[in-house]
Protein backbone atom coordinates (compact mmCIF):
# COMPACT_ATOMS: atom_id res chain seq x y z
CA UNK A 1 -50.57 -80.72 -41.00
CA UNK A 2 -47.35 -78.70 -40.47
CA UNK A 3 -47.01 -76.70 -37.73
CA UNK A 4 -47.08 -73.50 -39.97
CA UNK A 5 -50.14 -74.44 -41.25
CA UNK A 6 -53.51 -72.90 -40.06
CA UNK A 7 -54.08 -70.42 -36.81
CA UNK A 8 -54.38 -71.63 -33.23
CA UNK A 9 -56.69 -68.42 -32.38
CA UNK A 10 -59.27 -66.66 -34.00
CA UNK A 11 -61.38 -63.86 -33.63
CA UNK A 12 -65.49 -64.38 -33.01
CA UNK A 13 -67.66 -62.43 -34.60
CA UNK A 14 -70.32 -62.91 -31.81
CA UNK A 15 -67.78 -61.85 -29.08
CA UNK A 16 -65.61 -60.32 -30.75
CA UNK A 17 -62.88 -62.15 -28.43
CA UNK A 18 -60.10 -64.49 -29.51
CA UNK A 19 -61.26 -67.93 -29.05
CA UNK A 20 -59.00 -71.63 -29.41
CA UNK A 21 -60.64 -74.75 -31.81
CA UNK A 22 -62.01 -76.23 -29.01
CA UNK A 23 -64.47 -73.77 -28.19
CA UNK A 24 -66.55 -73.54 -31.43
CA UNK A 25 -68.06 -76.23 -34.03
CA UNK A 26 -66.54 -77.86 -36.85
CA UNK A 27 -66.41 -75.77 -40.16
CA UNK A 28 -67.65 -72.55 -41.08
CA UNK A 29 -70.24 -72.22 -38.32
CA UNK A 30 -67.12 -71.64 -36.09
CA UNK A 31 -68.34 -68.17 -36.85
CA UNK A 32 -64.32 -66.87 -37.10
CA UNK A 33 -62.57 -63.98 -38.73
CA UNK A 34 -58.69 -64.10 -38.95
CA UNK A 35 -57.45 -61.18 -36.32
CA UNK A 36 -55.10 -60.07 -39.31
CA UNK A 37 -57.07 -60.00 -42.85
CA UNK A 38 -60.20 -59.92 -41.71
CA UNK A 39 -61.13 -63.33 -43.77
CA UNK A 40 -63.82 -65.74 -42.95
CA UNK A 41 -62.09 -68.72 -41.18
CA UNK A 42 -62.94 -72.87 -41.16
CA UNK A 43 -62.44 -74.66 -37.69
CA UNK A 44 -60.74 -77.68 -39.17
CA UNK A 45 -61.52 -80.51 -36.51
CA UNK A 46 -60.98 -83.33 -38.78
CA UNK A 47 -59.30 -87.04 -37.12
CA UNK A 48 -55.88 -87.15 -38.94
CA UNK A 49 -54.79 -83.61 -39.22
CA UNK A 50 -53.98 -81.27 -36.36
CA UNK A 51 -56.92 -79.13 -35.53
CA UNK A 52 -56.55 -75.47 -36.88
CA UNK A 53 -57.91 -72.57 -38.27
CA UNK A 54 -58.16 -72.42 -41.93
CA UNK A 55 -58.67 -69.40 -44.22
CA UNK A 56 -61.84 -69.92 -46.56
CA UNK A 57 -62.35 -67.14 -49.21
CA UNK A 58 -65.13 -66.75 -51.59
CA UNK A 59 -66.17 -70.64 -50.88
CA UNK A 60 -62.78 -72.04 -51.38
CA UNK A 61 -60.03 -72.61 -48.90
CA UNK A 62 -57.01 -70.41 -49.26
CA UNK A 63 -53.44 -70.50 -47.70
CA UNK A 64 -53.42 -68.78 -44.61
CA UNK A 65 -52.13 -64.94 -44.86
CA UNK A 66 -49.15 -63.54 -44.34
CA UNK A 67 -48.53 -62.84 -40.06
CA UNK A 68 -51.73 -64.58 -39.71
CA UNK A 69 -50.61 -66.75 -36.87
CA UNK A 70 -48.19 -64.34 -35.44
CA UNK A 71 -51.00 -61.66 -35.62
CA UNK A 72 -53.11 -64.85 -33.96
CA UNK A 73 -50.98 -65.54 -31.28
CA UNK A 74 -50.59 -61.54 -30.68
CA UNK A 75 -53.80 -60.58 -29.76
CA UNK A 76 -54.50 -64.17 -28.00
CA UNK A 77 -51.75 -62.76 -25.39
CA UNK A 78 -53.08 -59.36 -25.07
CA UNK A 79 -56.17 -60.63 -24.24
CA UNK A 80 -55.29 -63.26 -22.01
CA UNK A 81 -52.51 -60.69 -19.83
CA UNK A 82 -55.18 -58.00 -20.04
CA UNK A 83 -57.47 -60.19 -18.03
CA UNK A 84 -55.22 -61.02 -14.99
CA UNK A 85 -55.98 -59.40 -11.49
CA UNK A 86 -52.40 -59.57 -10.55
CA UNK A 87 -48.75 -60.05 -12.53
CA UNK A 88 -44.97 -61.17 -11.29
CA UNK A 89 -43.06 -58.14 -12.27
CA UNK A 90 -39.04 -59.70 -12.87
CA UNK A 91 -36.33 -58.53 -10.78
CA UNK A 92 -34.22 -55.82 -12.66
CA UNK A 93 -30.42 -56.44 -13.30
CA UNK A 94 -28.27 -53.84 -13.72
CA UNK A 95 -24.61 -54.59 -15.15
CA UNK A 96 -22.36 -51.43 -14.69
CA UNK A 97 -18.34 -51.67 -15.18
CA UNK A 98 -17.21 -54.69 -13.00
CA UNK A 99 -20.27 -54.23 -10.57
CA UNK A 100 -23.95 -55.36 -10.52
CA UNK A 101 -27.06 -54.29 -8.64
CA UNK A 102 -30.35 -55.29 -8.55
CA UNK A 103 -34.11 -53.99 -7.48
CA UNK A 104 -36.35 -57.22 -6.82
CA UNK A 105 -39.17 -58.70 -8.17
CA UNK A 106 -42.50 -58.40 -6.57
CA UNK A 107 -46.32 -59.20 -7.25
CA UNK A 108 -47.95 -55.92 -9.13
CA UNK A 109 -52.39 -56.19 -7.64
CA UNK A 110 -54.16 -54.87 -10.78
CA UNK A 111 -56.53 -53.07 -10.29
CA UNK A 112 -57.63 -52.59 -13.55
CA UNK A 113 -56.33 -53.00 -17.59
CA UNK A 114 -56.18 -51.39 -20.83
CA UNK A 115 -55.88 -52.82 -24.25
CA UNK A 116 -55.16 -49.42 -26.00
CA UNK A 117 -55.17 -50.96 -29.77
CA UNK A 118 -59.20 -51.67 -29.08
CA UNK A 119 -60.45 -48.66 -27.60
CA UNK A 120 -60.16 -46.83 -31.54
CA UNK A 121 -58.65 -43.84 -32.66
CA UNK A 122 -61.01 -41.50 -30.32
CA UNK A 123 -59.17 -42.69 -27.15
CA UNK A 124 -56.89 -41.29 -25.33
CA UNK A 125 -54.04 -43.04 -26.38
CA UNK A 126 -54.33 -41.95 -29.64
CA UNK A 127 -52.96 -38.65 -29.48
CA UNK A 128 -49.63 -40.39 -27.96
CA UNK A 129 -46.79 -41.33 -29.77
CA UNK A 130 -46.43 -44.95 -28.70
CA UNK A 131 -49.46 -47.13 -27.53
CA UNK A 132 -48.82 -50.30 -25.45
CA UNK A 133 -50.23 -52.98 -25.67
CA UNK A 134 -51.59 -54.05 -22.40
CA UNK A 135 -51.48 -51.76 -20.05
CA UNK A 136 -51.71 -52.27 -16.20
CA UNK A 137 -52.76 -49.98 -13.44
CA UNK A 138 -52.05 -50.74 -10.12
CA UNK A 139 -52.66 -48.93 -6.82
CA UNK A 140 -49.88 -46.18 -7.11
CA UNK A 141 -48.32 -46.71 -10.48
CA UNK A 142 -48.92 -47.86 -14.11
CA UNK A 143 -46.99 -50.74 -15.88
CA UNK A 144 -46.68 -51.13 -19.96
CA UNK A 145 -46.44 -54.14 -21.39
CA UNK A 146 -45.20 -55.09 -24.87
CA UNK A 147 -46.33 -58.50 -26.53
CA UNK A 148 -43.23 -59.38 -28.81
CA UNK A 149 -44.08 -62.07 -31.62
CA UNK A 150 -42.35 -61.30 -34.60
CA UNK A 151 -40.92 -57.78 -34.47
CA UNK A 152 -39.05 -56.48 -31.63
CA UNK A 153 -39.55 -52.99 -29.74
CA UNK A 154 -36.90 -51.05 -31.73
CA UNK A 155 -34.65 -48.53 -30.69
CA UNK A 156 -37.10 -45.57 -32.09
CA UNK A 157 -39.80 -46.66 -29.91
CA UNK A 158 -37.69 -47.94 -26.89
CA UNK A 159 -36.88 -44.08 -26.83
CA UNK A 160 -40.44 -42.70 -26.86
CA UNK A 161 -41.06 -45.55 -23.97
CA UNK A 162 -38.44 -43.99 -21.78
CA UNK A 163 -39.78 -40.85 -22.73
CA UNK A 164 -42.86 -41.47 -20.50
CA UNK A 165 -40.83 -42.29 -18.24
CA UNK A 166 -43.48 -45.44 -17.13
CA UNK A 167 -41.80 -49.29 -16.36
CA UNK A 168 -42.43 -51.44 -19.25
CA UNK A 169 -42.36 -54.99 -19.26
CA UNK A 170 -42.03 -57.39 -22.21
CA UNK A 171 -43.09 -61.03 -22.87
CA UNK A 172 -41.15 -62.50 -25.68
CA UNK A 173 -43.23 -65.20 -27.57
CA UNK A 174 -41.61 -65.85 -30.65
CA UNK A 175 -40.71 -69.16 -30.22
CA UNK A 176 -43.95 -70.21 -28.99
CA UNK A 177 -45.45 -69.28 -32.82
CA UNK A 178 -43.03 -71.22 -34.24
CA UNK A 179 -44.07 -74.23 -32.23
CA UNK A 180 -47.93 -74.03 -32.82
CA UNK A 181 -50.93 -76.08 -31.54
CA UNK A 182 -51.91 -73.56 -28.58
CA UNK A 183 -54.90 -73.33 -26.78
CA UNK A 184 -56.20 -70.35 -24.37
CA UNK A 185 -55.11 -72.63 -21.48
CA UNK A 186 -52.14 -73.59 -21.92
CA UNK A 187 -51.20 -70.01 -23.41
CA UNK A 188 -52.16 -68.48 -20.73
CA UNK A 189 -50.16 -71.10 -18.22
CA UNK A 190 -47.26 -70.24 -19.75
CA UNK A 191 -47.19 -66.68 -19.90
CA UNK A 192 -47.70 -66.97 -16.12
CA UNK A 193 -45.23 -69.18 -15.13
CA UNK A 194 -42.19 -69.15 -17.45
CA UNK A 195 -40.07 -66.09 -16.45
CA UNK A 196 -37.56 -66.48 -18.84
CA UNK A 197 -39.53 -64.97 -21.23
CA UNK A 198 -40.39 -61.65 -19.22
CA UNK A 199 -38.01 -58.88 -19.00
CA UNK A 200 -37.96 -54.57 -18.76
CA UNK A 201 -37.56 -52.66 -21.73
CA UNK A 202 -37.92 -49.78 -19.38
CA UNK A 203 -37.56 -49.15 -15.68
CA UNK A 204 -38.35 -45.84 -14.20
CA UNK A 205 -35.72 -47.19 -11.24
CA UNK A 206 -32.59 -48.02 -13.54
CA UNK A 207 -31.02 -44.55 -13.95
CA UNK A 208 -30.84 -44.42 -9.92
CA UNK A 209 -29.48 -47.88 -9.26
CA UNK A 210 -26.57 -47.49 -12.60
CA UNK A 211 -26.17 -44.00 -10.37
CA UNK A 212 -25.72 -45.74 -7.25
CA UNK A 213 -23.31 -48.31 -8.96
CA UNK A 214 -21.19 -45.27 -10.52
CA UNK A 215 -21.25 -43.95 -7.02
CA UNK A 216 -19.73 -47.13 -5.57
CA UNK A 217 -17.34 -47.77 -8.41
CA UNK A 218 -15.40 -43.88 -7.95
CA UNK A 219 -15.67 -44.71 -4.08
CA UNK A 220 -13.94 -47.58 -4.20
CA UNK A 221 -11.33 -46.28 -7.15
CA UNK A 222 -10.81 -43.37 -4.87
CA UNK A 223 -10.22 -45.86 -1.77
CA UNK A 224 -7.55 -47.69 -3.84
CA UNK A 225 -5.79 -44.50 -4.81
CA UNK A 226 -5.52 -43.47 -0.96
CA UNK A 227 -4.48 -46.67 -0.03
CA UNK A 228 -1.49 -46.68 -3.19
CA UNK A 229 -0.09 -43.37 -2.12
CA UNK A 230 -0.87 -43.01 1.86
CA UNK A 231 -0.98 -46.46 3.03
CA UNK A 232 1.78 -48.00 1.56
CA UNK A 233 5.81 -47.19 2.72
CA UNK A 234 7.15 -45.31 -0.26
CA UNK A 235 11.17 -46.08 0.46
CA UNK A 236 12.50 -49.63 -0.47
CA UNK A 237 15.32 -50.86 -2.48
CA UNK A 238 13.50 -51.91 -5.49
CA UNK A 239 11.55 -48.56 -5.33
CA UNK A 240 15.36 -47.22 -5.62
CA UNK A 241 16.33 -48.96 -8.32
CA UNK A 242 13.07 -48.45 -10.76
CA UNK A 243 13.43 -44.87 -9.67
CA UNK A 244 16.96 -44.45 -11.49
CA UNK A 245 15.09 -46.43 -14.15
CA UNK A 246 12.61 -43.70 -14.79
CA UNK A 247 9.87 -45.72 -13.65
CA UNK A 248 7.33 -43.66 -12.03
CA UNK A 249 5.14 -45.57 -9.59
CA UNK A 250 3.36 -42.50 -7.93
CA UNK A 251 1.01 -41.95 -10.89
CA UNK A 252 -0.88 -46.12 -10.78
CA UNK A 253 -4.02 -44.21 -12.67
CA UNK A 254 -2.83 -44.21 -15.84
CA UNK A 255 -1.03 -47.46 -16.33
CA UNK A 256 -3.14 -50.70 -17.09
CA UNK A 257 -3.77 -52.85 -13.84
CA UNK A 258 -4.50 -56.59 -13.41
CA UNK A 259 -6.09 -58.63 -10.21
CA UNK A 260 -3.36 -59.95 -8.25
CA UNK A 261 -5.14 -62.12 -4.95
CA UNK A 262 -2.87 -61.07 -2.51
CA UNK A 263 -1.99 -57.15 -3.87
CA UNK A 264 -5.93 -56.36 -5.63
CA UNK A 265 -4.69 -54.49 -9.02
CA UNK A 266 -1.47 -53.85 -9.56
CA UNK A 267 0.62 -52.67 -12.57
CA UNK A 268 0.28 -55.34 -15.74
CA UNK A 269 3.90 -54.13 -16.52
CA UNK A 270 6.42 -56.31 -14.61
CA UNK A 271 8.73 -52.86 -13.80
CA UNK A 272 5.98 -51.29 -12.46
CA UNK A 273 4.89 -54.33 -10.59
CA UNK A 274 8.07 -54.65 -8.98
CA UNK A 275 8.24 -50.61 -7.89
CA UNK A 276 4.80 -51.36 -6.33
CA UNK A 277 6.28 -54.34 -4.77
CA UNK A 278 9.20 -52.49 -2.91
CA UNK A 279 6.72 -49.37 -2.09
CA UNK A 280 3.68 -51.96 -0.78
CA UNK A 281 5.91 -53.35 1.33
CA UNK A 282 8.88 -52.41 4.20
CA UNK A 283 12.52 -52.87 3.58
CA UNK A 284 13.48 -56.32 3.46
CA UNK A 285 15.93 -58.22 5.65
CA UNK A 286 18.56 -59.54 3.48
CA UNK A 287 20.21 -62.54 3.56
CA UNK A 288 23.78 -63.14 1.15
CA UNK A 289 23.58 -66.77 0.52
CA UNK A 290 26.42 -68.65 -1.02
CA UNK A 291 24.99 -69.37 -4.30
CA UNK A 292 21.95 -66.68 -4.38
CA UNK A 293 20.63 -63.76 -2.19
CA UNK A 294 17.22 -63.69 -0.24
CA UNK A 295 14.91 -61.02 1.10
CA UNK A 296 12.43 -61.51 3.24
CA UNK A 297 9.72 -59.30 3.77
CA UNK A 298 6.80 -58.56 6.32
CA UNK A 299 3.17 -58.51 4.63
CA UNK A 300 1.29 -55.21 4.57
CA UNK A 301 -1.78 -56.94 5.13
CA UNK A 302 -1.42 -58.93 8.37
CA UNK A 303 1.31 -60.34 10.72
CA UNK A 304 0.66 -64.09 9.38
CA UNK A 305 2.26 -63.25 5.79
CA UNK A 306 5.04 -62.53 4.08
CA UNK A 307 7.03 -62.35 0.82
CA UNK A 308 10.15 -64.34 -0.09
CA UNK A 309 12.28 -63.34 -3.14
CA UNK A 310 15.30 -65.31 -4.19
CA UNK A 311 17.58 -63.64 -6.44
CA UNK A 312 20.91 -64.65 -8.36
CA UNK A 313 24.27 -64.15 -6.99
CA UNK A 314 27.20 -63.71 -9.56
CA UNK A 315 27.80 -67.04 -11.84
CA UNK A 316 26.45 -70.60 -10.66
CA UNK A 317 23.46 -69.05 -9.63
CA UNK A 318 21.34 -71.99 -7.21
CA UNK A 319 18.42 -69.81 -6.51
CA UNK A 320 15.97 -72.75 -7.81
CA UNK A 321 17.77 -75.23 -5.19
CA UNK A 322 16.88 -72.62 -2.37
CA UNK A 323 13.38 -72.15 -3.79
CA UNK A 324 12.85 -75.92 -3.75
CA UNK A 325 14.08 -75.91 -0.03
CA UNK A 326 11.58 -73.06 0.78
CA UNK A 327 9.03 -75.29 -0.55
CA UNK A 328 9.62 -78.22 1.56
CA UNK A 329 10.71 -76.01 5.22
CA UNK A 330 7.16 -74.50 4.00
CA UNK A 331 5.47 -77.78 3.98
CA UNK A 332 7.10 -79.35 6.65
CA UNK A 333 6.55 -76.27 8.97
CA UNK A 334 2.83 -75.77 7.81
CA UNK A 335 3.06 -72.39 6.00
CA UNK A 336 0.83 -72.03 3.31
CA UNK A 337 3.35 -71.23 0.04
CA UNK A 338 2.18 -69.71 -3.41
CA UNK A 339 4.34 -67.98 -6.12
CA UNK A 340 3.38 -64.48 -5.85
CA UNK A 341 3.28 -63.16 -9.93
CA UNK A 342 6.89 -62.50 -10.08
CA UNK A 343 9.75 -64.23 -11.12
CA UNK A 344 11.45 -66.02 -7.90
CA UNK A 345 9.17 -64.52 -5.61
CA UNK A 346 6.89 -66.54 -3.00
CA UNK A 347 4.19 -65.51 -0.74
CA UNK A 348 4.05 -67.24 2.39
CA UNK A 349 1.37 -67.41 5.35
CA UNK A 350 1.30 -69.24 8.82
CA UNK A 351 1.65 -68.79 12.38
CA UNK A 352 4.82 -66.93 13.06
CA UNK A 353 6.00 -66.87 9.35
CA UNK A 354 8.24 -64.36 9.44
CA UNK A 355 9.78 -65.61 12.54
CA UNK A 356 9.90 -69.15 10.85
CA UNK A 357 11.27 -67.57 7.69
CA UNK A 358 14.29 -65.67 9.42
CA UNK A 359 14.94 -68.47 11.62
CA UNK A 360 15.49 -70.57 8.31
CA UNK A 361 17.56 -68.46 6.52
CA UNK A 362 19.72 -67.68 9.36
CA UNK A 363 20.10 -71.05 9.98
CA UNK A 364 20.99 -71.57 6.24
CA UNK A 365 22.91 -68.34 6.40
CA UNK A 366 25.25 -69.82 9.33
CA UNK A 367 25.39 -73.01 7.72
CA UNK A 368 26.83 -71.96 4.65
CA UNK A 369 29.40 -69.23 6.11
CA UNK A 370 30.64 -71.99 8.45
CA UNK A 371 31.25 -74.11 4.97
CA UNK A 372 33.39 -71.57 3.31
CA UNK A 373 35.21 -70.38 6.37
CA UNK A 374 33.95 -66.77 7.16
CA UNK A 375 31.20 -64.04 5.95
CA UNK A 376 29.86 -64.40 2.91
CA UNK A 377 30.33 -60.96 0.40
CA UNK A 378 27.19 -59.80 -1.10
CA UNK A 379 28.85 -59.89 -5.30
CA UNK A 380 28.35 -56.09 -7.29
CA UNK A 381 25.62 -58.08 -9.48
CA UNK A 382 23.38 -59.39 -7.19
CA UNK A 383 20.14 -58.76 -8.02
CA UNK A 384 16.56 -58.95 -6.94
């Protein structure tokens, strides 16, 4: 027997509860209706085929309807969550820009339920727009739960939901018709213990925690904004030169930013990169190298960091030949050396970096005027 073949549940007429094939006899003194067509069912117990449910019509046995099982399976889970004297309520996850909060699970003590699709159409829930299908009640508070099989809670009635502004909770079980061969048991193990399948459709807390989130999200733009244009010095040499550029670098709010690990966001755009560069941090110390030109600069951040750039110097530029001696004075002294996002520029940290950095570049500095005989001339073209 296939597995979409036949119900797993069916509804007694003596109890007029959803029983599984192993709680009544073989054939038609099962005493079953199918939950969906109303049709006289056949407890099918035979040894070879999986035991089922079978529809048997007018003495003859008949293919089973259409959302038989699913309506099966349906009303098996109502019955079985509508019977529990407490429930695990999920955490809630809330996803809103680059942040994420959460409100945590807990156990929910039920104090009583409500299966609103069998109390008929003189109820109460019958003059309201959406009815749930279990429904809990708990000391303080009411929770709604949905029982999703084959159709989804759609948008129309996830909107009257929040309109009653009452938490509802949803246990997706569409796979599990699919499989087949379920019993009361292990139904009712499963929709206990496998969370995966349990998640809000509505929270009454949401709207205040994406609040909170918003909240947190301008603070912390508005923090970065102070910190661009009070925090950081707004005179340096590169800030100069993007200036006569026409760069602006006072206005950072309207210009697309990227994560940068030592910086946080700063302009995508390498201009505007650099003209936060110059303004993030004070005016270098400059060192006019035979070959190249260096600057060194302190990090706003701390004492143990600092930036290196290496620019060219007029023709025969040997800027890489410096970097790769950076690189090994780095390593040999301990510093800690990564390239910083911009073409020939290094960030450096360490004990006494900048004191190790302007030691070595005087050093190199002396070395290389003593090799040519005087002071060497900073060229018109040099360049950061």
């Amino acid at each position: 027997m296939k597995n979409d073949e036949g119900l797993d549940f069916a509804l007694s007429r003596k109890t007029g509860r959803m029983v599984d094939i192993r709680m009544v006899e073989r054939g038609l003194a099962c005493g079953c209706l199918c939950p969906n067509c109303g049709a006289e069912l056949q407890a099918r117990k035979g040894r070879k085929n999986r035991h089922h449910f079978a529809h048997h019509v007018a003495g003859r046995a008949r293919p089973t309807c259409d959302g038989g099982r699913e309506s099966a399976l349906h009303r098996a889970a109502r019955q079985i969550i509508g019977g529990w004297q407490s429930v695990e309520l999920p955490a809630l996850l809330v996803h809103e820009g680059r942040r994420q909060g959460a409100l945590p699970g807990r156990i929910l003590s039920v104090r009583r339920s409500e299966l609103p699709d069998e109390r008929g159409e003189r109820s109460p829930w019958s003059n309201l727009r959406v009815r749930p299908d279990v429904v809990f009640h708990g000391e303080e508070e009411q929770i709604w739960c949905e029982v999703k099989v084959a159709h989804a809670v759609d948008d129309a009635k996830r909107g009257r939901l929040q309109g009653y502004r009452v938490s509802t909770l949803e246990f997706d079980l569409s796979h599990m018709c699919r499989s087949g061969d379920w019993n009361l048991t292990t139904l009712d193990l499963s929709l206990r213990t496998d969370m995966s399948i349990r998640q809000w459709e509505f929270h009454v807390g949401e709207e205040q925690l994406r609040h909170r989130l918003q909240q947190e999200m301008r603070e912390a733009e508005a923090l970065r904004r102070k910190h661009l244009t009070e925090s950081w010095p707004r005179v340096s040499m590169a800030a100069d030169a993007q200036a006569e550029n026409g760069v602006e670098v006072d206005d950072l709010g309207a210009v697309e930013m990227v994560f940068h690990p030592a910086l946080g966001l700063i302009p995508k755009d390498p201009a505007r990169r650099l003209a936060v560069l110059a303004r993030a941090y004070p005016e270098p110390k400059v060192f006019h190298l035979a070959h190249a030109i260096a600057f060194l600069r302190h990090h706003p951040h701390g004492d143990r960091s600092c930036l290196v750039t290496l620019g060219s110097s007029g023709s025969g530029s040997r800027a890489s030949e410096y970097d790769a001696a950076l690189s090994e004075f780095a390593r040999a002294a301990g510093l800690h050396c990564v390239y910083f996002g911009i073409a020939e520029s290094r960030l450096l940290r360490g004990e006494e970096c900048y004191e190790r950095l302007d030691q070595f570049f005087t050093d190199l500095q002396a070395r290389e005027c003593s090799a040519h005989g005087g002071p060497l001339i900073p060229r018109r073209n040099s360049h950061l």
